[in-house]
C-alpha atoms as a PDB file:
ATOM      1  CA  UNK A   1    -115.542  81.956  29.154  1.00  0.00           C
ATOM      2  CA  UNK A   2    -119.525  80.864  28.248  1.00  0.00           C
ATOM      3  CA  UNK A   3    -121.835  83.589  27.621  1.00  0.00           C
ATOM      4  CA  UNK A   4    -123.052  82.969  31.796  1.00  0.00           C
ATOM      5  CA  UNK A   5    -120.182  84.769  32.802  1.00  0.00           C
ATOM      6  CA  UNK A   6    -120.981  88.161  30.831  1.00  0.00           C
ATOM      7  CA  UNK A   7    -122.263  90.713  33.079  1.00  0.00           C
ATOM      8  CA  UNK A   8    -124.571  92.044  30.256  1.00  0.00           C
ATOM      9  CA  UNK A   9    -126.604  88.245  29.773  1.00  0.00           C
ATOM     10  CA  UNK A  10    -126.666  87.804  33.590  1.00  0.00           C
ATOM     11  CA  UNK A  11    -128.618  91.026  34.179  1.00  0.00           C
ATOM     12  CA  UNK A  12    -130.470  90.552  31.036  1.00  0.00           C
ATOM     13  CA  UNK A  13    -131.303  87.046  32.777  1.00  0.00           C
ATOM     14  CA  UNK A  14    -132.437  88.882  36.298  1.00  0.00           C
ATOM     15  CA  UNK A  15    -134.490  91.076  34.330  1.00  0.00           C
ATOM     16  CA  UNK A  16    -136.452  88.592  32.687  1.00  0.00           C
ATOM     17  CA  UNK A  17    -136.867  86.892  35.780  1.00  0.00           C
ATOM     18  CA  UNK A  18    -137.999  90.071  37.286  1.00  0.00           C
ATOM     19  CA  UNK A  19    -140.459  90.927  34.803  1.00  0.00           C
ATOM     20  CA  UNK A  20    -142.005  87.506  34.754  1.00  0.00           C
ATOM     21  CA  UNK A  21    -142.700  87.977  38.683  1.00  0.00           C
ATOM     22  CA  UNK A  22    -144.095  91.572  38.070  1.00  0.00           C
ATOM     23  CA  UNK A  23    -146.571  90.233  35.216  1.00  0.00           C
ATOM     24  CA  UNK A  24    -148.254  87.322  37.372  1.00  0.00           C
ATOM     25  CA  UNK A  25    -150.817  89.785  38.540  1.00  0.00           C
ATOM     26  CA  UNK A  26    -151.577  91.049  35.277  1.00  0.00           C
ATOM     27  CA  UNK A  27    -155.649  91.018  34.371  1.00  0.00           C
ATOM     28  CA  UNK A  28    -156.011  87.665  32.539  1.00  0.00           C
ATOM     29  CA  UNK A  29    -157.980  88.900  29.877  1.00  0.00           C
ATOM     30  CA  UNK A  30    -154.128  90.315  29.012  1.00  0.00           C
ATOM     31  CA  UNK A  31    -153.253  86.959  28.727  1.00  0.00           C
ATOM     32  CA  UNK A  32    -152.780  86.500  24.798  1.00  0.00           C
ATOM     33  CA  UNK A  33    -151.773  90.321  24.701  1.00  0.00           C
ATOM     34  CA  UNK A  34    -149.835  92.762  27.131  1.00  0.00           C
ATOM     35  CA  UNK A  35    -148.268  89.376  29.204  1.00  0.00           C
ATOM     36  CA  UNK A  36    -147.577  87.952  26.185  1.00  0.00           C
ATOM     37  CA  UNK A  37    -145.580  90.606  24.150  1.00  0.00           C
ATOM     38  CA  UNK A  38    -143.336  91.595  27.566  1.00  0.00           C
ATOM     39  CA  UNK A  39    -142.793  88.064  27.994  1.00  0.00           C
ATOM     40  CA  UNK A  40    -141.564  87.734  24.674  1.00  0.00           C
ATOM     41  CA  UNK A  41    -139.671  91.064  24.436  1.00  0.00           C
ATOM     42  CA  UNK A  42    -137.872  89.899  27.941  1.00  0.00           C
ATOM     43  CA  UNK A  43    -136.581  86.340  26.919  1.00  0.00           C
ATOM     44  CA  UNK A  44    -135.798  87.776  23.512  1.00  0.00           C
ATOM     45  CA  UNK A  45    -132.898  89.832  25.509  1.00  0.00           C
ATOM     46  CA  UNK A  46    -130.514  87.428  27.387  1.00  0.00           C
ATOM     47  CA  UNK A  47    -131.378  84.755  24.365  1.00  0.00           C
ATOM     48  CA  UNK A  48    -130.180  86.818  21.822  1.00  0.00           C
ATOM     49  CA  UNK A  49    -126.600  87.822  24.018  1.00  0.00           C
ATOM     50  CA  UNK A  50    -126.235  83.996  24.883  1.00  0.00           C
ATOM     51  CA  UNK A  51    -126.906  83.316  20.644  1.00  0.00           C
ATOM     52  CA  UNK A  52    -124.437  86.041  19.555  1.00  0.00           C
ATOM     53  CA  UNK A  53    -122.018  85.061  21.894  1.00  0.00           C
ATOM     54  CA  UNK A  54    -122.221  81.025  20.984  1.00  0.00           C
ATOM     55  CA  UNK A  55    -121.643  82.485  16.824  1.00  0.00           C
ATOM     56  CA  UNK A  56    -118.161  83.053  17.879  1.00  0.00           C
ATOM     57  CA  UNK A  57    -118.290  85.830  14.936  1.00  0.00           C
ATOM     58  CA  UNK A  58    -117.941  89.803  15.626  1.00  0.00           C
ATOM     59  CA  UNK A  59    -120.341  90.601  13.322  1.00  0.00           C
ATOM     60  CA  UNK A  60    -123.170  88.560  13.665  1.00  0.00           C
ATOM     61  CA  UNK A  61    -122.180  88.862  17.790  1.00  0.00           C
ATOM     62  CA  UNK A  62    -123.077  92.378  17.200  1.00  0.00           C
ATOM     63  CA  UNK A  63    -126.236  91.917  15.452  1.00  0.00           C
ATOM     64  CA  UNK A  64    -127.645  90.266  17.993  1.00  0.00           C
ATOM     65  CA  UNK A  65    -126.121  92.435  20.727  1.00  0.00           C
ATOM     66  CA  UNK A  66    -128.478  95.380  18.956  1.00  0.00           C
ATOM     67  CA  UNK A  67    -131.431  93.065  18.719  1.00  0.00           C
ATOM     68  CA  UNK A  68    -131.006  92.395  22.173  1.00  0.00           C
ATOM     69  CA  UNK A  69    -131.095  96.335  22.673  1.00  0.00           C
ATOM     70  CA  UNK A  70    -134.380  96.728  20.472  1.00  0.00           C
ATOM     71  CA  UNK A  71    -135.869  94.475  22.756  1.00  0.00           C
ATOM     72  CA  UNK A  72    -134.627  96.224  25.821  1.00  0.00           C
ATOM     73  CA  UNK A  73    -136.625  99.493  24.237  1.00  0.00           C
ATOM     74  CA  UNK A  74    -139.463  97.504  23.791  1.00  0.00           C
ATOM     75  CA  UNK A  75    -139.883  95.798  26.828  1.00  0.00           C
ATOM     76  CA  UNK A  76    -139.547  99.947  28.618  1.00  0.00           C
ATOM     77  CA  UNK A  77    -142.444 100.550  26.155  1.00  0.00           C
ATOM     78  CA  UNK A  78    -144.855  97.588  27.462  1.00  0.00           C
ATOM     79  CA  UNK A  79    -143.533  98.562  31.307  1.00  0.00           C
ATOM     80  CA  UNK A  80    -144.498 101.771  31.202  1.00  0.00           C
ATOM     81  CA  UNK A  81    -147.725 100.962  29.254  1.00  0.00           C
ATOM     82  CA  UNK A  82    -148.936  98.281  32.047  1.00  0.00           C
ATOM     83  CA  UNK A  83    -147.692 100.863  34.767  1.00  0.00           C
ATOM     84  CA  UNK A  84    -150.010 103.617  32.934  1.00  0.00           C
ATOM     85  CA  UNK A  85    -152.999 101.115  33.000  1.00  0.00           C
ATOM     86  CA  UNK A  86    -152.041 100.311  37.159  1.00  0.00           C
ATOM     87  CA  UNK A  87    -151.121  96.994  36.461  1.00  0.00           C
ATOM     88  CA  UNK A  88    -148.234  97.937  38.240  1.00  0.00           C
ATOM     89  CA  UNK A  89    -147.727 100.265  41.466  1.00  0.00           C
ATOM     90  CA  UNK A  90    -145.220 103.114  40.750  1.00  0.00           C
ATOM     91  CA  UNK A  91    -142.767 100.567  43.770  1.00  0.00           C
ATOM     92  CA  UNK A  92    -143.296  97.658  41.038  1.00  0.00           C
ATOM     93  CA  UNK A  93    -142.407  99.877  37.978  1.00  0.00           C
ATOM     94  CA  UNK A  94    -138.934 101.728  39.859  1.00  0.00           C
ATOM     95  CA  UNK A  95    -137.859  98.654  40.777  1.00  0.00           C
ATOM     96  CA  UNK A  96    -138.202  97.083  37.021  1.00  0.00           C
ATOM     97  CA  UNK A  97    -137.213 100.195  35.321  1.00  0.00           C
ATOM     98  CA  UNK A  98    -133.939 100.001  37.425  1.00  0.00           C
ATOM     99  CA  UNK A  99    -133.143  96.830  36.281  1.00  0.00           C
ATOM    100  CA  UNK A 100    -134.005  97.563  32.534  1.00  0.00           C
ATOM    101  CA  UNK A 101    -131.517 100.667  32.936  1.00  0.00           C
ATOM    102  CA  UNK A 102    -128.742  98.800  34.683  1.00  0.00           C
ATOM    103  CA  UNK A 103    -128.841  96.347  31.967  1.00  0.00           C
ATOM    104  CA  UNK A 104    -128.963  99.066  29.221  1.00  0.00           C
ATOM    105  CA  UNK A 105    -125.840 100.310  30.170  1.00  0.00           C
ATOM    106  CA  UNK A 106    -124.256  97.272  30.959  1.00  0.00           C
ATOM    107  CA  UNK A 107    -125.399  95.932  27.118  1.00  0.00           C
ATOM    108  CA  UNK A 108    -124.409  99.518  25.929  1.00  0.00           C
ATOM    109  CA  UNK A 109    -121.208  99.583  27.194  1.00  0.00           C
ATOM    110  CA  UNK A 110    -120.486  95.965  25.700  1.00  0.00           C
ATOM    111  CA  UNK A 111    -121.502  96.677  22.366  1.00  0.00           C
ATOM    112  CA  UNK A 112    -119.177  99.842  22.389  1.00  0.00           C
ATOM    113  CA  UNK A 113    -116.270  97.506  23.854  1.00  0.00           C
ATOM    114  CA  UNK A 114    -116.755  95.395  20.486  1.00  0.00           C
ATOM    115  CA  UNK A 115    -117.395  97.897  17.811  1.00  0.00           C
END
């Protein structure tokens, strides 16, 4: 089994994909800012599953299971900051925030499964 077939990266992986979509509209004067921190914070998620998975250590695994995490606490932070400002409709933000919960619990309940 790669790291593809975990549940946790492949929502991790939607979300990001997801987000990107969302953030297309954003003001461009955001550009260097706003887009650019949730764009980071939302690759940073399913990258660091896929590179604790590929470490083939618990430990480390772990660590970057809770780094992924961080970043999923992040990325609610710039969401809900960008839907405050209306760069997204409340539809937009539900939709993402649904996502960023459903892979929350999913990354939760794998890091619980391993400790």
């Amino acid at each position: 089994m790669g790291f593809r077939e975990l549940l946790a990266w492949q929502k991790a992986f939607d979300l990001t994909i997801e987000t990107y979509k969302v953030i297309r509209k954003f003001p461009k004067s955001e550009v260097y800012g706003l887009i650019s921190q949730i764009q980071r914070s939302a690759v940073s998620i399913p990258a660091n599953i896929a590179e604790g998975y590929e470490r083939n250590h618990r430990k480390e695994y772990l660590q970057h299971l809770f780094i992924a995490k961080g970043s999923l606490g992040e990325l609610e932070t710039y969401l809900l900051l960008s839907s405050r400002l209306g760069y997204l409709s409340e539809g937009e933000y539900d939709s993402i925030e649904k996502i960023r919960k459903e892979t929350t619990k999913i990354l939760v309940g794998l890091i619980k499964s391993l400790s």
